[in-house]
N, C-alpha and C. Protein backbone atom coordinates (compact mmCIF):
# COMPACT_ATOMS: atom_id res chain seq x y z
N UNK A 1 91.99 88.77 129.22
CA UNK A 1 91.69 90.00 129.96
C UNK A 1 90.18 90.21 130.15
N UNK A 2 89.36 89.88 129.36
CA UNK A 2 88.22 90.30 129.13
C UNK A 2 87.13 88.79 129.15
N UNK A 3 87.54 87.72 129.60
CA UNK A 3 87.26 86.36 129.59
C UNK A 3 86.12 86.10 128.51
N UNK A 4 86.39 86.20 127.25
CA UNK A 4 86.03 85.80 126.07
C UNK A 4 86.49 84.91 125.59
N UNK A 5 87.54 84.05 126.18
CA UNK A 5 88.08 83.26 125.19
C UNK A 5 87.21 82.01 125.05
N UNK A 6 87.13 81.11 123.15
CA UNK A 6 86.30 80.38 123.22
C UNK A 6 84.80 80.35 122.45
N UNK A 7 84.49 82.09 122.49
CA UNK A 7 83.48 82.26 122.70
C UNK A 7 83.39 82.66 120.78
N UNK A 8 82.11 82.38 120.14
CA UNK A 8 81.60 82.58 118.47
C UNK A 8 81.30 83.77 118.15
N UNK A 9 81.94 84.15 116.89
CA UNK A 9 81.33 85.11 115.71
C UNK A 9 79.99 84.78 115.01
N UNK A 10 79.34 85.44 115.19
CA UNK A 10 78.00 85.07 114.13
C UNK A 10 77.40 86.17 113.22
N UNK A 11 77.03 85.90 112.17
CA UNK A 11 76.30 86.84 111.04
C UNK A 11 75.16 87.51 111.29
N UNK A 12 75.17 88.87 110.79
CA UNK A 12 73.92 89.50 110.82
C UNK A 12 73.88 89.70 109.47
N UNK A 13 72.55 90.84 109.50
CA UNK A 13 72.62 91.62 108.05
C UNK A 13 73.28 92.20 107.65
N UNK A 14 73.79 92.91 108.89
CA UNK A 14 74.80 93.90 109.01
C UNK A 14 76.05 93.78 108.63
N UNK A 15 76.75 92.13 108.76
CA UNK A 15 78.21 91.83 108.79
C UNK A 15 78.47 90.78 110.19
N UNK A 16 78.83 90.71 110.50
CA UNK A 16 79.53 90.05 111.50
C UNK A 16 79.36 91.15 113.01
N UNK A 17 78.67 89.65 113.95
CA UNK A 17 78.01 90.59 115.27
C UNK A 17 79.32 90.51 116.52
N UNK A 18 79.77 91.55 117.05
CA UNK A 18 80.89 91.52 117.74
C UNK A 18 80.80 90.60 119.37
N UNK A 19 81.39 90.15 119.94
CA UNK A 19 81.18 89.65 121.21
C UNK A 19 81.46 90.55 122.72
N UNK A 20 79.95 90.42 122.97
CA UNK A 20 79.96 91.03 124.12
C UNK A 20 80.22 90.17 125.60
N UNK A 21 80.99 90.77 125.73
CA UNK A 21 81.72 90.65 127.49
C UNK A 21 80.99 90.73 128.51
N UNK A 22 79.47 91.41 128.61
CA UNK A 22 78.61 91.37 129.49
C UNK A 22 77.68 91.57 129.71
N UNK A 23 76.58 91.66 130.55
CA UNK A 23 75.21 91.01 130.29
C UNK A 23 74.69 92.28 129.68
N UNK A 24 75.13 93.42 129.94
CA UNK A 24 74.19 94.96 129.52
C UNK A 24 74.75 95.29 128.04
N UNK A 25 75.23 94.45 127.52
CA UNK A 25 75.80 94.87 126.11
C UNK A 25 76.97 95.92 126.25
N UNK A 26 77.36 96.20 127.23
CA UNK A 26 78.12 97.93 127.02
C UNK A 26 79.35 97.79 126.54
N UNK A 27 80.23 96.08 126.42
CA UNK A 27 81.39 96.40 125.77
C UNK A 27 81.48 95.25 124.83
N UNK A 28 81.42 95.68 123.49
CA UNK A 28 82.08 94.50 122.64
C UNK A 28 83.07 94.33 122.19
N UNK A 29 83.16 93.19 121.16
CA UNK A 29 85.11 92.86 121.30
C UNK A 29 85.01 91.92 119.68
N UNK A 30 86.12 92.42 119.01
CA UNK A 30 86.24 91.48 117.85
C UNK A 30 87.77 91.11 118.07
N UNK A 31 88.20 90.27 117.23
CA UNK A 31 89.13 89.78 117.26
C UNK A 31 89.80 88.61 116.76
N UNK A 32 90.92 88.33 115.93
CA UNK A 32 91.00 87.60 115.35
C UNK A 32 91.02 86.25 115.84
N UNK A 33 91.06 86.09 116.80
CA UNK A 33 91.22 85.04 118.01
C UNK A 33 89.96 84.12 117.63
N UNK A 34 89.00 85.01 117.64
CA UNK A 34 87.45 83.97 117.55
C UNK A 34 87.23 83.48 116.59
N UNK A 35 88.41 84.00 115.14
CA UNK A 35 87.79 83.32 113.82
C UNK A 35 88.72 81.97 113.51
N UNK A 36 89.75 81.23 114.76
CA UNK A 36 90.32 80.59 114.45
C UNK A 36 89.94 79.34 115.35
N UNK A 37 90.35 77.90 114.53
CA UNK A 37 89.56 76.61 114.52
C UNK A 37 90.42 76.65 115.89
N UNK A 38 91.60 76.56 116.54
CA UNK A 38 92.41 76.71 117.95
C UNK A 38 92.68 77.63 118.13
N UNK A 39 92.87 77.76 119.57
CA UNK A 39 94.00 79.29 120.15
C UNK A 39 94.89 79.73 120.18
N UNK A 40 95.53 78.41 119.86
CA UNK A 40 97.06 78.57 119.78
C UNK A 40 97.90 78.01 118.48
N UNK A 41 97.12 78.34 117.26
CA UNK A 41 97.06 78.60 115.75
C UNK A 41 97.61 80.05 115.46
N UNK A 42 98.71 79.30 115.11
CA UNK A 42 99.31 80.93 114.23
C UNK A 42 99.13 81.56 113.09
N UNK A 43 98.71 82.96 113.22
CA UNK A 43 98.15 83.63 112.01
C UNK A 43 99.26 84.06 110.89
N UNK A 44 99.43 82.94 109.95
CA UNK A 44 100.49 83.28 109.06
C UNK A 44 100.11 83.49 107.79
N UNK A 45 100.02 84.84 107.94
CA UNK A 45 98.97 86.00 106.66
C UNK A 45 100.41 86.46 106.01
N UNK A 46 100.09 86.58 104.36
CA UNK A 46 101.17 88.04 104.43
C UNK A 46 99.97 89.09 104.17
N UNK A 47 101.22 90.53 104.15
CA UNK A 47 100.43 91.53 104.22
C UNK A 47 98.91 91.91 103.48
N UNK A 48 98.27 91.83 102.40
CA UNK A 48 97.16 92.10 101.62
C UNK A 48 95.92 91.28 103.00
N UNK A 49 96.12 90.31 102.95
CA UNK A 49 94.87 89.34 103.69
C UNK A 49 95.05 89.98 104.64
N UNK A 50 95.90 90.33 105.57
CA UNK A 50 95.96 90.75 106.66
C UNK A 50 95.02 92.55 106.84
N UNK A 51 95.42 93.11 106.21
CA UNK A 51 95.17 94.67 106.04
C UNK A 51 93.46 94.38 105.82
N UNK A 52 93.34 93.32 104.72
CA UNK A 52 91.86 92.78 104.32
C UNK A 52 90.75 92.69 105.22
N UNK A 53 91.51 91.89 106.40
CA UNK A 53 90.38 91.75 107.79
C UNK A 53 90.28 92.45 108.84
N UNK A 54 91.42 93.48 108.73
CA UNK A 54 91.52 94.76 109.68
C UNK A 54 89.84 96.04 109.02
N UNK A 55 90.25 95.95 107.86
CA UNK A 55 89.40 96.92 106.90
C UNK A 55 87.94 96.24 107.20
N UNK A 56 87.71 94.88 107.32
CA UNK A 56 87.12 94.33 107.52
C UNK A 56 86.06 94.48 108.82
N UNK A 57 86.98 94.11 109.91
CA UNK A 57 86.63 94.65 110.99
C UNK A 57 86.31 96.07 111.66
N UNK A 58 86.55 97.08 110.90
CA UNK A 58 86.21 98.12 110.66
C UNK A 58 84.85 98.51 110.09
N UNK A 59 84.80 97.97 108.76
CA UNK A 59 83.09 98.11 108.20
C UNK A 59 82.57 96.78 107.98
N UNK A 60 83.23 95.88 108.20
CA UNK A 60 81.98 94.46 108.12
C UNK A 60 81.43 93.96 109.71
N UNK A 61 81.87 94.63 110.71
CA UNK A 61 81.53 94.62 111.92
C UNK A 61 80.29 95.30 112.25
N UNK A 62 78.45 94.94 112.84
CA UNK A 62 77.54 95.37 113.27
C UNK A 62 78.33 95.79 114.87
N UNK A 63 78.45 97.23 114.98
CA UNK A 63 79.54 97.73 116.28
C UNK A 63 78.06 98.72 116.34
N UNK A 64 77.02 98.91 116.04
CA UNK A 64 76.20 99.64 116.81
C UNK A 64 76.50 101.10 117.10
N UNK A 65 75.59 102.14 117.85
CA UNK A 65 76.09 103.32 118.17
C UNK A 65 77.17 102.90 119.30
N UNK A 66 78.58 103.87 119.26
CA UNK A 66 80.00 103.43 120.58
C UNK A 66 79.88 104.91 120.94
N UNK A 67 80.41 104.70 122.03
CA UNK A 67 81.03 105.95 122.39
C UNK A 67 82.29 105.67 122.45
N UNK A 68 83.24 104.95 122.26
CA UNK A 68 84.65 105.13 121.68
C UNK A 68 84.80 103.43 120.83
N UNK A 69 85.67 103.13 119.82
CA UNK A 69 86.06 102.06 119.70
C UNK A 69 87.96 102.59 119.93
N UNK A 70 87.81 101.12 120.55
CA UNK A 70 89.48 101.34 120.84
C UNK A 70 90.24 100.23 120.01
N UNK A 71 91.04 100.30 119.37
CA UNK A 71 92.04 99.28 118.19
C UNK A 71 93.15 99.25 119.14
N UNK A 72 93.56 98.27 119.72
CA UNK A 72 95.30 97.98 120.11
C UNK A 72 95.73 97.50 119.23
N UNK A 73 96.93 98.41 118.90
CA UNK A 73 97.59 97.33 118.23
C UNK A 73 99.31 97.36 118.46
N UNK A 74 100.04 96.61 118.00
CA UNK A 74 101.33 96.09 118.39
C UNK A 74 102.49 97.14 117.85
N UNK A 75 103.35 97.29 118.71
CA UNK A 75 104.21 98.13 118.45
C UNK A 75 104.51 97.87 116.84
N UNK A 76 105.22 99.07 116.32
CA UNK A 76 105.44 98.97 114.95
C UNK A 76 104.83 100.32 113.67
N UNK A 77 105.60 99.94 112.73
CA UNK A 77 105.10 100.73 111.90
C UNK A 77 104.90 100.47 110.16
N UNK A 78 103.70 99.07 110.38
CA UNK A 78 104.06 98.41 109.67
C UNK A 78 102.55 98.40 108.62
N UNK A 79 102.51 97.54 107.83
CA UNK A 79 100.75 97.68 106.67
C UNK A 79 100.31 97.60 107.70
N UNK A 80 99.96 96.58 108.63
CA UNK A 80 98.75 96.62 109.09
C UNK A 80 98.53 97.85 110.22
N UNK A 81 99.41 99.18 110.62
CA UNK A 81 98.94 100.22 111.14
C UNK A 81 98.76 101.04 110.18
N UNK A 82 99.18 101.07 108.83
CA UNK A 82 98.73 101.94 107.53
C UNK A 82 97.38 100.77 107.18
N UNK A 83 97.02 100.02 107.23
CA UNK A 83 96.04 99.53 106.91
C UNK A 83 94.56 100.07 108.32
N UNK A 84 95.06 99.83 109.27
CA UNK A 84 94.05 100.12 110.61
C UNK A 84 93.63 101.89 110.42
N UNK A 85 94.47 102.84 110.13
CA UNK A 85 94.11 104.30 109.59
C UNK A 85 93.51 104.65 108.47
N UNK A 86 93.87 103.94 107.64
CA UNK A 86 93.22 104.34 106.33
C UNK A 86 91.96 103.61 106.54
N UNK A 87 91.59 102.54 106.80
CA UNK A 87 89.86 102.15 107.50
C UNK A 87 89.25 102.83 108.53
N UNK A 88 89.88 103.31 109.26
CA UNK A 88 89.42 104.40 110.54
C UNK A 88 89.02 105.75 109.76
N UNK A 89 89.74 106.47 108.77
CA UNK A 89 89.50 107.41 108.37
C UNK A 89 88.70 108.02 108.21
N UNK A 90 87.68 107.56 107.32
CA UNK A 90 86.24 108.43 107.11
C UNK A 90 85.37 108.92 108.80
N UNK A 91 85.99 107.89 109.62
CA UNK A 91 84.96 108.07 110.72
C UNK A 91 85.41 109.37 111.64
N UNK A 92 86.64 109.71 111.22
CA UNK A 92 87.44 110.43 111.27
C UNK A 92 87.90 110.21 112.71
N UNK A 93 88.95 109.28 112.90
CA UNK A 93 89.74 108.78 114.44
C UNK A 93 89.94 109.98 115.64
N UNK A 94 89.87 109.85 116.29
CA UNK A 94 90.29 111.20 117.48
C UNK A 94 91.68 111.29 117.51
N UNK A 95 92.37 110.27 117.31
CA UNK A 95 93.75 110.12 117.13
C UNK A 95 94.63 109.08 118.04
N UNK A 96 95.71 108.83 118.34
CA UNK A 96 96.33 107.86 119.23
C UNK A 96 96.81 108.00 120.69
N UNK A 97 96.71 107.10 121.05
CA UNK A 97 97.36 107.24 123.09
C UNK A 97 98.99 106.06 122.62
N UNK A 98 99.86 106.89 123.21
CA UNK A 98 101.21 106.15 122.51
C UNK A 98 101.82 105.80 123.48
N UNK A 99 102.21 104.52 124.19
CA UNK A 99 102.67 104.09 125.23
C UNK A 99 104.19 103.01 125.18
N UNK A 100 104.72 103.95 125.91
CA UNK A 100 106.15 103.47 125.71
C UNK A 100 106.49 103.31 127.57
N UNK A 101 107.71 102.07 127.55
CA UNK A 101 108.12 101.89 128.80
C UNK A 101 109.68 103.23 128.78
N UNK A 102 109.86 103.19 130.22
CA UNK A 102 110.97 104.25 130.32
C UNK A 102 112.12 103.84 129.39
N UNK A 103 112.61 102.41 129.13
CA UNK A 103 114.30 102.27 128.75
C UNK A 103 114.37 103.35 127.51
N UNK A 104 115.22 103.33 127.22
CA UNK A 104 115.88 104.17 125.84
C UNK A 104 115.50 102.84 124.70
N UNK A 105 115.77 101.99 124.42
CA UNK A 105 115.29 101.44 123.92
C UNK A 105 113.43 101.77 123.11
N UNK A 106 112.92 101.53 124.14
CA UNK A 106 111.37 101.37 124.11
C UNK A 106 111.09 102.79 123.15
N UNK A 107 111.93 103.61 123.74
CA UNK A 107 111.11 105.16 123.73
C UNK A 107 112.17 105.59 122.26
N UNK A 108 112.95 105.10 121.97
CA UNK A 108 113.19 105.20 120.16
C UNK A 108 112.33 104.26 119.54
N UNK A 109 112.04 103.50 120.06
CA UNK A 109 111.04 102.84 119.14
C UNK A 109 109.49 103.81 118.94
N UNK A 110 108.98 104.32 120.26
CA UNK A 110 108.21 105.21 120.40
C UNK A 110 108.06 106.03 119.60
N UNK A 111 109.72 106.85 119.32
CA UNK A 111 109.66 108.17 119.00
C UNK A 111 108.96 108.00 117.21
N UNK A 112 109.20 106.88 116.43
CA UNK A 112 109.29 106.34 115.45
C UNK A 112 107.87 106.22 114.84
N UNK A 113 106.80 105.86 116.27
CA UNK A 113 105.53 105.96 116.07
C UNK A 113 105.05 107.21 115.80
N UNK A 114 106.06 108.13 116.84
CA UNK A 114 105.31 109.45 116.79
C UNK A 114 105.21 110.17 115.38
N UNK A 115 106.45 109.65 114.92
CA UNK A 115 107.04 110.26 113.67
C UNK A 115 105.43 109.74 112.36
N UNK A 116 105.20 108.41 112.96
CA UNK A 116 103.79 107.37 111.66
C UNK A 116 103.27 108.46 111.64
N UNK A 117 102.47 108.99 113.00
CA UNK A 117 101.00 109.14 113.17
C UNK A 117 101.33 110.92 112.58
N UNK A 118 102.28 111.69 112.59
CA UNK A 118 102.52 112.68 112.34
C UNK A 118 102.38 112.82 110.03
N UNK A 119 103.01 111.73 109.95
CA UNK A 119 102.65 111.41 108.60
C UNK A 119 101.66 111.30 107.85
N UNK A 120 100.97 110.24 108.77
CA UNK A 120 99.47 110.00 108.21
C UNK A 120 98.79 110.64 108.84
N UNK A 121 98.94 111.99 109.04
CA UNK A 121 98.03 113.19 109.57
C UNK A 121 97.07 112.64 110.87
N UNK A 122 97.53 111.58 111.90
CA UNK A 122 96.78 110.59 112.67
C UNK A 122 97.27 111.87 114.12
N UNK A 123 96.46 112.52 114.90
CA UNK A 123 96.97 113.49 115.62
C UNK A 123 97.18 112.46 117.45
N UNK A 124 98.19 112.67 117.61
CA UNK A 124 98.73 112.62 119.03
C UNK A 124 97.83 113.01 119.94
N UNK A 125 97.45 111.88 120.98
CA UNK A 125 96.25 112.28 122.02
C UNK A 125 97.49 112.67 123.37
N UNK A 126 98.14 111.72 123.38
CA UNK A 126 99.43 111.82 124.84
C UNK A 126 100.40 110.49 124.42
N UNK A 127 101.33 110.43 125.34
CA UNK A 127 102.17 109.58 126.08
C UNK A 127 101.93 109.02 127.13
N UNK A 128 101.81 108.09 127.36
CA UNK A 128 101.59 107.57 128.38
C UNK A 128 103.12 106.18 128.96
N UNK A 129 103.54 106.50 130.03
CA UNK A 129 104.52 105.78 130.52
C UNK A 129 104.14 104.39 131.22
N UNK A 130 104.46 103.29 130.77
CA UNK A 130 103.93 102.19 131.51
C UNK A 130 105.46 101.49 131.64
N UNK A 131 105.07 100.49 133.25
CA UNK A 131 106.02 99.83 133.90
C UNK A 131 107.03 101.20 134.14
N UNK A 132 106.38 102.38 134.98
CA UNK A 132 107.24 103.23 135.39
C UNK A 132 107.45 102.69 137.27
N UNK A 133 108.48 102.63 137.06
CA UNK A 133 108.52 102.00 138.17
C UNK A 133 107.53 100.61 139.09
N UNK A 134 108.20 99.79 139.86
CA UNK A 134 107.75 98.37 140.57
C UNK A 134 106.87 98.78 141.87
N UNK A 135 105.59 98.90 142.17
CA UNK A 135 105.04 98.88 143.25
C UNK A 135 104.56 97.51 144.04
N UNK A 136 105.67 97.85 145.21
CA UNK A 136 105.77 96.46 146.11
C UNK A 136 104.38 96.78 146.97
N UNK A 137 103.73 95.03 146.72
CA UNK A 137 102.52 95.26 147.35
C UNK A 137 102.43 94.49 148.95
N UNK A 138 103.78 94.78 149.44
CA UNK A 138 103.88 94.79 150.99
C UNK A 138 103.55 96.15 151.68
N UNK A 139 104.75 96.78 150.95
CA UNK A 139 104.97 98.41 151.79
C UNK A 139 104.59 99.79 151.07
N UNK A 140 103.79 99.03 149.35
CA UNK A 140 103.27 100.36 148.34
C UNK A 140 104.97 101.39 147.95
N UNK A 141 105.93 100.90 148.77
CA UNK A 141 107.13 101.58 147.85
C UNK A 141 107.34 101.50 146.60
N UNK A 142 107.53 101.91 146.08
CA UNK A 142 108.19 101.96 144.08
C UNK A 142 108.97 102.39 143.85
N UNK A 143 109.98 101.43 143.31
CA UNK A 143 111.23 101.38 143.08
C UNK A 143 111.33 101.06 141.38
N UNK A 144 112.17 102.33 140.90
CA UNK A 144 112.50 102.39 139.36
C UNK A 144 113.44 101.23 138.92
N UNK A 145 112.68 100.41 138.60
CA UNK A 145 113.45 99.51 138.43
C UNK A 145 113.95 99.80 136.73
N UNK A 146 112.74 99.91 135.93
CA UNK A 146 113.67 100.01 134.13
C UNK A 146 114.13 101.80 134.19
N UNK A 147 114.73 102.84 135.11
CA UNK A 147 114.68 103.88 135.27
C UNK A 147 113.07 104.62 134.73
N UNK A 148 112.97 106.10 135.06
CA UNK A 148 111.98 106.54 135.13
C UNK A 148 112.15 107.67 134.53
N UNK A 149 110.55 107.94 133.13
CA UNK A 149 110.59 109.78 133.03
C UNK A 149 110.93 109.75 131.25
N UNK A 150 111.47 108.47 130.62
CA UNK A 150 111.44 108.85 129.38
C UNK A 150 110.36 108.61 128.20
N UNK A 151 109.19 108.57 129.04
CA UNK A 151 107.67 109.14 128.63
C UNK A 151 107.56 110.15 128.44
N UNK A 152 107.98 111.21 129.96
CA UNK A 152 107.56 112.22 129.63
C UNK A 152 108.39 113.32 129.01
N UNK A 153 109.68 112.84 129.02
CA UNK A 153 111.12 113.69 128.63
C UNK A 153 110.23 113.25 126.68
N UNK A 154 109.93 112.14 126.27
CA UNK A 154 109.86 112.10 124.69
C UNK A 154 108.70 112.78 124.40
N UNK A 155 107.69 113.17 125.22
CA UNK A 155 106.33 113.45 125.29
C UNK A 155 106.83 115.48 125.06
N UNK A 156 107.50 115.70 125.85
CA UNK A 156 108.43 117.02 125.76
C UNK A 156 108.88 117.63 124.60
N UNK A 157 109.98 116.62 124.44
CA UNK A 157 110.61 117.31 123.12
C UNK A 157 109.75 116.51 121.70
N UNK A 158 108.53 116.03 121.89
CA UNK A 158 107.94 115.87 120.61
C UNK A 158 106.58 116.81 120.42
N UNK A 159 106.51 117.36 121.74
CA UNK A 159 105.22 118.47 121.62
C UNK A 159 103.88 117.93 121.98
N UNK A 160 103.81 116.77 122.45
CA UNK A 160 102.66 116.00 122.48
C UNK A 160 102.12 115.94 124.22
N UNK A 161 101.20 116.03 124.79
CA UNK A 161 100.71 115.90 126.27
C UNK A 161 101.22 114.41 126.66
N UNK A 162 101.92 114.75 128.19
CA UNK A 162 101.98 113.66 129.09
C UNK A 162 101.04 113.41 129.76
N UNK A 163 100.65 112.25 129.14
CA UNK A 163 99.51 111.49 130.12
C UNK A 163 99.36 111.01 131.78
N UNK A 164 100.75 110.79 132.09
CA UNK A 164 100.92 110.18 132.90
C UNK A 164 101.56 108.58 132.85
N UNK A 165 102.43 108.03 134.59
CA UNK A 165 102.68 107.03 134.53
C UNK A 165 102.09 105.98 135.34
N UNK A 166 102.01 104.45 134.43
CA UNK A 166 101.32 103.88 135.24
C UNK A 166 102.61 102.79 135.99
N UNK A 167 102.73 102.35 137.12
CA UNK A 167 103.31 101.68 138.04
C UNK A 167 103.41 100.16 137.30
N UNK A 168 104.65 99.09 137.67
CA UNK A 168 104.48 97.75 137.65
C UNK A 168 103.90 97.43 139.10
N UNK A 169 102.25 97.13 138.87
CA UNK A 169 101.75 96.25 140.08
C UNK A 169 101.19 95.18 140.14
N UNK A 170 101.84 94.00 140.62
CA UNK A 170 101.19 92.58 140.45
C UNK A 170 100.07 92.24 140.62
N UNK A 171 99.54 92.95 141.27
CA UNK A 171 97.75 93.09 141.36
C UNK A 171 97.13 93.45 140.11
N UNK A 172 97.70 94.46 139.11
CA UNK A 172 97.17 94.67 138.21
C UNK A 172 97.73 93.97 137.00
N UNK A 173 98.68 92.99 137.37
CA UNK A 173 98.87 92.06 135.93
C UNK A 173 98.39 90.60 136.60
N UNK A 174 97.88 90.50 137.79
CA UNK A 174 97.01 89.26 137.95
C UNK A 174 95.58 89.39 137.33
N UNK A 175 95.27 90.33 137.64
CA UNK A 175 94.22 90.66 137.05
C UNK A 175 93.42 90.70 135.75
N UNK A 176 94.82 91.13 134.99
CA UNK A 176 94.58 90.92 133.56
C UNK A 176 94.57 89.65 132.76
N UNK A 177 95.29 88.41 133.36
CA UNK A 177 95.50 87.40 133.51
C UNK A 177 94.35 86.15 133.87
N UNK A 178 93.90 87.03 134.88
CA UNK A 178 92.44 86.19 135.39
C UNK A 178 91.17 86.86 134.62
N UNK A 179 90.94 87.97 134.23
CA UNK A 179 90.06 88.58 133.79
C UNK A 179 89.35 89.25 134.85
N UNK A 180 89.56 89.65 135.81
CA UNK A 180 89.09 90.24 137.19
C UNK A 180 88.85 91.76 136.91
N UNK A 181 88.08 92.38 137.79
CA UNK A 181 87.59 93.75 137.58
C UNK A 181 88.69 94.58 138.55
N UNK A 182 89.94 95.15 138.36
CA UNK A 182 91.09 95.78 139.15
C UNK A 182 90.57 96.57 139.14
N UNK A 183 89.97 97.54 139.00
CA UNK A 183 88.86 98.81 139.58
C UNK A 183 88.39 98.41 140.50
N UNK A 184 87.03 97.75 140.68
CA UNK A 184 86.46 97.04 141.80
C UNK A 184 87.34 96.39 143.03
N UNK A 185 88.07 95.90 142.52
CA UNK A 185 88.69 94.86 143.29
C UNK A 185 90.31 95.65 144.03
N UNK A 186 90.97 96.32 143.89
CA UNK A 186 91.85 96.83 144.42
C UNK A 186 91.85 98.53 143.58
N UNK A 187 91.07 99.16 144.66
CA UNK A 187 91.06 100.67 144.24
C UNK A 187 92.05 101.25 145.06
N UNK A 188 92.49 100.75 145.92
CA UNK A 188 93.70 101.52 147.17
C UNK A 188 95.52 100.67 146.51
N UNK A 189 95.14 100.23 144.69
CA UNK A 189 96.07 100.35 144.48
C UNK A 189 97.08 100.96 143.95
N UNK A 190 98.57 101.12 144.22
CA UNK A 190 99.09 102.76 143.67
C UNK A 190 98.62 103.23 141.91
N UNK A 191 98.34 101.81 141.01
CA UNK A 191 98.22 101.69 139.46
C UNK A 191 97.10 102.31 138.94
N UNK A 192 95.61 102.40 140.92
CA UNK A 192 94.27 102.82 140.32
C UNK A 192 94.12 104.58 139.67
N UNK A 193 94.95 105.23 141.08
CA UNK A 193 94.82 106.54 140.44
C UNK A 193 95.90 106.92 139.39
N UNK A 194 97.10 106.09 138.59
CA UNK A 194 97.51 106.19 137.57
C UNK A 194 96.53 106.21 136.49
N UNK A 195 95.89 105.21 136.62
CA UNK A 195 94.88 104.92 135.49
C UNK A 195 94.03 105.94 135.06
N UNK A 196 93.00 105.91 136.13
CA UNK A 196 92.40 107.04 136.38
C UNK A 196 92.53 108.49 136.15
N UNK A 197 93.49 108.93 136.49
CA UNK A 197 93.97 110.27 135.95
C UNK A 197 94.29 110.16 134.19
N UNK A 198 94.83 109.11 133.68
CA UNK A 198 95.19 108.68 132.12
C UNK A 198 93.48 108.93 131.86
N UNK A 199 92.32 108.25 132.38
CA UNK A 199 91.42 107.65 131.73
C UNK A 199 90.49 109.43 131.64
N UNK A 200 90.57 110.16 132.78
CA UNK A 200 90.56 111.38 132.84
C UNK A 200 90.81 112.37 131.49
N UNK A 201 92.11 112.07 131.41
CA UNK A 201 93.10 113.14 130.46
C UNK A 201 91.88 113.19 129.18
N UNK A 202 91.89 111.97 128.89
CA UNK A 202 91.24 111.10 127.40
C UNK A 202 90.04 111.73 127.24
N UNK A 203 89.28 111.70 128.42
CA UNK A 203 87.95 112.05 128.07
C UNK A 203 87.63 113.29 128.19
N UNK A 204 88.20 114.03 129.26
CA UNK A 204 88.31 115.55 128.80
C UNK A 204 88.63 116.39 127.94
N UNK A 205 89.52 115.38 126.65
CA UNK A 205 90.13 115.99 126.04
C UNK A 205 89.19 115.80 124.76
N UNK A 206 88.54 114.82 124.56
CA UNK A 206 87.63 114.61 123.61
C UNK A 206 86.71 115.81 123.30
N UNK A 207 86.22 116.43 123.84
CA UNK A 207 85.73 117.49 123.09
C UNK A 207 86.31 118.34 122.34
N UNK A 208 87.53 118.92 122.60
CA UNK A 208 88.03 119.24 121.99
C UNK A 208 88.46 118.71 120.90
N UNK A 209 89.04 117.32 120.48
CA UNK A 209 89.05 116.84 119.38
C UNK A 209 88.19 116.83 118.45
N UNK A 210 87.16 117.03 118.82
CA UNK A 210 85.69 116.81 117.87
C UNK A 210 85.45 117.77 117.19
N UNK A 211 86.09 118.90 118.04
CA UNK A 211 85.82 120.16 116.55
C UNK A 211 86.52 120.40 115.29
């Protein structure tokens, strides 16, 4: 996504210097990806080592002044998202963006997260609906293909803000694929002002979190 792959970790005083994506420094990137001899080497940790280099990457990382760090991490509710909070903590997290696709499926799995972050006192930023519906990039129609709305129907009855949904558009999963700038490069697509309005919600809402 971010065409880093390949690319070295190196030491400071600080800890370990993160890799930047572009020439002005403005976004860096860690990841376990860069500390391994191949790419396609599987990380077969059990839990302690694992939680170890999350905590790790948290305070042995030179990350500089941010104006946000963002952690993805994989559906679940497992050590290593009790490991990724309890290292976030002191800095005190703004809280999570929780993204579930429409099926019933997806969105019990969802609800399950909502239930983590409610536990570990981790506060709910929104819902956000992805692959809400297929935007055909002949005629811009969108058609619900996994049905539509149980983002915002779980976003409802859990009390938490709907973010909004973002569209399946092949423009925007080529993109991610090639590492291409889908902002720049297709803004008249239906996925841009999905985004956009999500990327909106987030940052307006940040002040308020801060108090």
């Amino acid at each position: 996504m971010l065409q880093a792959q390949g690319r070295a970790v190196h030491q400071c005083d600080s800890g370990w210097v993160p890799v930047f994506v572009d020439q002005e420094q403005s976004i860096s990137l860690m990841s376990v990806g860069f500390l391994l001899e191949r790419p396609d080497e599987a990380v077969v940790w059990r839990g302690p080592k694992k939680s170890a280099l999350i905590k790790q990457f948290v305070s042995d990382v030179a990350w500089g002044e941010l104006d946000y760090l963002v952690v993805d991490t994989p559906p679940g509710t497992s050590d290593e998202h009790m490991a990724a909070v309890e290292a976030l903590r002191p800095y005190r997290p703004l809280g999570a963006l929780v993204v579930t696709t429409p099926q019933a499926v997806s969105v019990g799995d969802v609800r399950r997260e909502l239930t983590f972050c409610r536990k570990t006192g981790l506060q709910v930023m929104g819902v956000v609906e992805n692959m809400s519906g297929f935007a055909c990039p002949h005629c811009a129609e969108c058609t619900n293909i996994f049905s539509r709305g149980g983002g915002e129907e779980l976003a409802r009855l859990a009390g938490v803000p709907f973010l909004g949904s973002v569209p399946l558009d092949p423009e925007l999963s080529r993109s991610l694929e090639e590492g291409r700038d889908f902002i720049q490069e297709f803004p008249k697509s239906p996925a841009f002002p999905a985004l956009a309005s999500i990327a909106r919600e987030v940052l307006n809402a940040t002040p308020a979190l801060l108090c």
